[in-house]
C-alpha atoms as a PDB file:
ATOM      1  CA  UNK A   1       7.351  13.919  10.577  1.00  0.00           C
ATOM      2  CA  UNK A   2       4.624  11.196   9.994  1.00  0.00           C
ATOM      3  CA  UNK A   3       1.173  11.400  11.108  1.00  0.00           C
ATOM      4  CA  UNK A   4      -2.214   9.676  10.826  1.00  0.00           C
ATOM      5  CA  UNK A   5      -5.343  11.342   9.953  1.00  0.00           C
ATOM      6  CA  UNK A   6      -9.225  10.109  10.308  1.00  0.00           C
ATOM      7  CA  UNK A   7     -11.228  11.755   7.069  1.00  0.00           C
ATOM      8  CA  UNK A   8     -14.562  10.675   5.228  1.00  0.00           C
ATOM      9  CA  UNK A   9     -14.293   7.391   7.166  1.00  0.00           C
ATOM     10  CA  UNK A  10     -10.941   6.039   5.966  1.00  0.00           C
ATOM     11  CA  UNK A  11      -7.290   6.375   7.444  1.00  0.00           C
ATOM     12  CA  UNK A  12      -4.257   7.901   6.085  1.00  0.00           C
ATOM     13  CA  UNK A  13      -0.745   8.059   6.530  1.00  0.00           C
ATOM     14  CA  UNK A  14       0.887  11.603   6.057  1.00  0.00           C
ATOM     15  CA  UNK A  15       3.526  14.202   5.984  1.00  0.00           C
ATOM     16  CA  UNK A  16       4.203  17.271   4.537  1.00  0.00           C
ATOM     17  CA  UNK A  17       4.264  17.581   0.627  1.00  0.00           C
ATOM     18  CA  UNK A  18       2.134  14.755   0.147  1.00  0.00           C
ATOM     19  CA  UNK A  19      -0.791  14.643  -2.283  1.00  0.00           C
ATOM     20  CA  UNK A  20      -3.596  12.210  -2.014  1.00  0.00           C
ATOM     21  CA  UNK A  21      -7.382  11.979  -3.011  1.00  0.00           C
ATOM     22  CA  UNK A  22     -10.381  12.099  -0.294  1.00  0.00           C
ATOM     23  CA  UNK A  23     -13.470  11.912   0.070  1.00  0.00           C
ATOM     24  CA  UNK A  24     -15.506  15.098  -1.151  1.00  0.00           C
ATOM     25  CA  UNK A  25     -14.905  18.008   1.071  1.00  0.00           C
ATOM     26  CA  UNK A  26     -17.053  21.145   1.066  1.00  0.00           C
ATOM     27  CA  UNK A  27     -14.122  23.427   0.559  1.00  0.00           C
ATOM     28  CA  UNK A  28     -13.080  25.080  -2.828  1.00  0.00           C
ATOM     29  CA  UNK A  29     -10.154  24.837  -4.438  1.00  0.00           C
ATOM     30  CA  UNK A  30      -7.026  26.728  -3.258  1.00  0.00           C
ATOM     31  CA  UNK A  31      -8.563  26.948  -0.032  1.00  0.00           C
ATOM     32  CA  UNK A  32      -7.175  25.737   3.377  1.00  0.00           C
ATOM     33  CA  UNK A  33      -8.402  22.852   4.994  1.00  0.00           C
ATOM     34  CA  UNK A  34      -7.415  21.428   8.466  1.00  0.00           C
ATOM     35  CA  UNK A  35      -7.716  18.033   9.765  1.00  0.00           C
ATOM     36  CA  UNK A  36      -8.463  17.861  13.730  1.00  0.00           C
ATOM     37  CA  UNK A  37      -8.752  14.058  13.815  1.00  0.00           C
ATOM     38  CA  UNK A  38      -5.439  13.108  14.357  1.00  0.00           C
ATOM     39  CA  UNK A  39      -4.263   9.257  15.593  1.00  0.00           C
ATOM     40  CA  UNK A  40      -0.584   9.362  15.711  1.00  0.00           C
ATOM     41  CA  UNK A  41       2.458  11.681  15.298  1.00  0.00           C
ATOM     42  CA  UNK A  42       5.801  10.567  15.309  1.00  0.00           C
ATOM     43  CA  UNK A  43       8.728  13.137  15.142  1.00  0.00           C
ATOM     44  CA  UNK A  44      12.112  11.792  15.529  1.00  0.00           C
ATOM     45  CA  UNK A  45      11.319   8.378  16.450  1.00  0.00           C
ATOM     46  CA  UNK A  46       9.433   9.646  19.111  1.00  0.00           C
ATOM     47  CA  UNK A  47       5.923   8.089  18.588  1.00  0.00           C
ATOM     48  CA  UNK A  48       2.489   9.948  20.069  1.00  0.00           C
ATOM     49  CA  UNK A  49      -0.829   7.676  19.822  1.00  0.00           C
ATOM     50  CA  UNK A  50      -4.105   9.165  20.479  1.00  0.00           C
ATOM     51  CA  UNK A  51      -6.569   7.629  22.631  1.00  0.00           C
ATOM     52  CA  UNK A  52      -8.161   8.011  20.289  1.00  0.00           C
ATOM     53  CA  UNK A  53      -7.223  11.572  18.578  1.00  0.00           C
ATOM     54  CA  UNK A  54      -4.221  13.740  19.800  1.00  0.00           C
ATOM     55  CA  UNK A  55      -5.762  16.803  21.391  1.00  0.00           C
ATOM     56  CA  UNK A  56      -4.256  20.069  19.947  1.00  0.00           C
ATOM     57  CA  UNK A  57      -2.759  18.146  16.897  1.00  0.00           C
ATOM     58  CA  UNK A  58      -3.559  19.313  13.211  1.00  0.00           C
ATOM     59  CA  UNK A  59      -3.015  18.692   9.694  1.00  0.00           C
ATOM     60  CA  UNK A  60      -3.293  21.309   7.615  1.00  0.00           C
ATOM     61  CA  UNK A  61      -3.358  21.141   4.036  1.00  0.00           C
ATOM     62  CA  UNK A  62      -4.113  22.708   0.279  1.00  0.00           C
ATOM     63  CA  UNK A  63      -7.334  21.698  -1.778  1.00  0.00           C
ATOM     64  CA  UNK A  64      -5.984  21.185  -5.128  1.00  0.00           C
ATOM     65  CA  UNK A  65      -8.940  19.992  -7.070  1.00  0.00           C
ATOM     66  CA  UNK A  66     -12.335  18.285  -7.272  1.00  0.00           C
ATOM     67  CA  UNK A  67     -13.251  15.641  -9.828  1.00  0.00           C
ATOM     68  CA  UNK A  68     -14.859  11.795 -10.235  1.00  0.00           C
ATOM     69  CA  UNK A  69     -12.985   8.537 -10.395  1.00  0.00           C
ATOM     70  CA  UNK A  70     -13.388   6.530 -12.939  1.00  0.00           C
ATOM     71  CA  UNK A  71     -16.714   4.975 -13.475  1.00  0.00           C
ATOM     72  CA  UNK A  72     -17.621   1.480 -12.070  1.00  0.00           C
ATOM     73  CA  UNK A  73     -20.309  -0.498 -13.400  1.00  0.00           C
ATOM     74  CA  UNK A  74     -22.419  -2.441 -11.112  1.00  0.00           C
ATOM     75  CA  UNK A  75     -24.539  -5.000 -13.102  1.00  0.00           C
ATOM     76  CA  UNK A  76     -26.892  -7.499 -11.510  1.00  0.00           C
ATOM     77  CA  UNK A  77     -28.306 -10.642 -13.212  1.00  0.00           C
ATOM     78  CA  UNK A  78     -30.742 -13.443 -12.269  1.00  0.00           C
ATOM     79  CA  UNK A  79     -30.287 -16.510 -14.513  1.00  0.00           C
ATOM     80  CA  UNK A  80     -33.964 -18.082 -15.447  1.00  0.00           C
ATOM     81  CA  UNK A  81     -35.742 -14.910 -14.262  1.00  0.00           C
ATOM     82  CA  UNK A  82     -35.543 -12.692 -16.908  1.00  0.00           C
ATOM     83  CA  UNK A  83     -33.625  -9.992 -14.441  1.00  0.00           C
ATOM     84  CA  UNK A  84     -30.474  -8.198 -15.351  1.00  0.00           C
ATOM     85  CA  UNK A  85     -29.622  -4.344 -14.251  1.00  0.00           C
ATOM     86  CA  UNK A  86     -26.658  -2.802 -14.896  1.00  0.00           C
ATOM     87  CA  UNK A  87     -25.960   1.084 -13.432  1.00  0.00           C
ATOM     88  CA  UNK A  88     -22.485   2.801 -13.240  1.00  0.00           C
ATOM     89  CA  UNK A  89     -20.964   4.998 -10.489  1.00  0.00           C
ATOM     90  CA  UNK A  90     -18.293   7.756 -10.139  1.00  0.00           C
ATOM     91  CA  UNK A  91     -17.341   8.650  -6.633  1.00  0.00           C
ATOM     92  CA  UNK A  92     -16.613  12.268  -6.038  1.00  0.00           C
ATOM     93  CA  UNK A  93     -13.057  12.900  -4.610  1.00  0.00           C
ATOM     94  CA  UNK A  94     -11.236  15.999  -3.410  1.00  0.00           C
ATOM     95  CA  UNK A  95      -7.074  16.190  -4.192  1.00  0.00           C
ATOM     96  CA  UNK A  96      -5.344  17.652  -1.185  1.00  0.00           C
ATOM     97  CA  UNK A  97      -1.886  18.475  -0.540  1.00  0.00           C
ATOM     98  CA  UNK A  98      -0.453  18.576   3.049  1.00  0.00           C
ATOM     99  CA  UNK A  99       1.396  21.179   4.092  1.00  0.00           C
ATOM    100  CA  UNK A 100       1.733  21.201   7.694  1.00  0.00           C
ATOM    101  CA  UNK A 101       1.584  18.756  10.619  1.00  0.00           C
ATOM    102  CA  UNK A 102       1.324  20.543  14.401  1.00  0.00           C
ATOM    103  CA  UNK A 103       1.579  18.971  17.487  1.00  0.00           C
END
């Protein structure tokens, strides 16, 4: 079983046993989180698109942890104007596992 779930803006393919990162999520870790915003489900080739979420369809899955990718530096320079910044960024993630998909 495959599905398609809408969180912090992006898109995501699924199914059970998968872990992936997110965007931060407000719950804490080893609790339950379920996903409402669903776009498809397929189940034995049999394909279900949302127009556009599947009503009573939900992911459910396991926060694992919370933690920071890897820093990015974002450095801005203007030659002949004496201008140059340079700042760094770590976006907060959230590492979920799915465990169930319901239709």
């Amino acid at each position: 079983m495959i599905a398609i779930i809408k969180t912090g803006g992006k898109q995501y393919i699924v199914q059970p046993g998968d872990k992936l990162r997110v965007e931060k999520l407000e719950q804490k870790q080893g609790e339950n989180v379920t996903f409402s915003e669903v776009l498809l489900i397929e189940n034995d080739k049999k394909v279900e698109i949302g127009t556009p979420t599947i009503k009573k369809a939900e992911v459910t899955a396991k926060v694992l942890n919370h933690g920071k990718e890897e820093k990015v530096i974002v450095f801005k320079y203007k030659p002949k104007k004496r201008y140059s910044r340079k700042i760094g960024h770590r976006q907060p993630f959230t590492e979920i596992e799915i465990t169930e998909i319901k239709s």
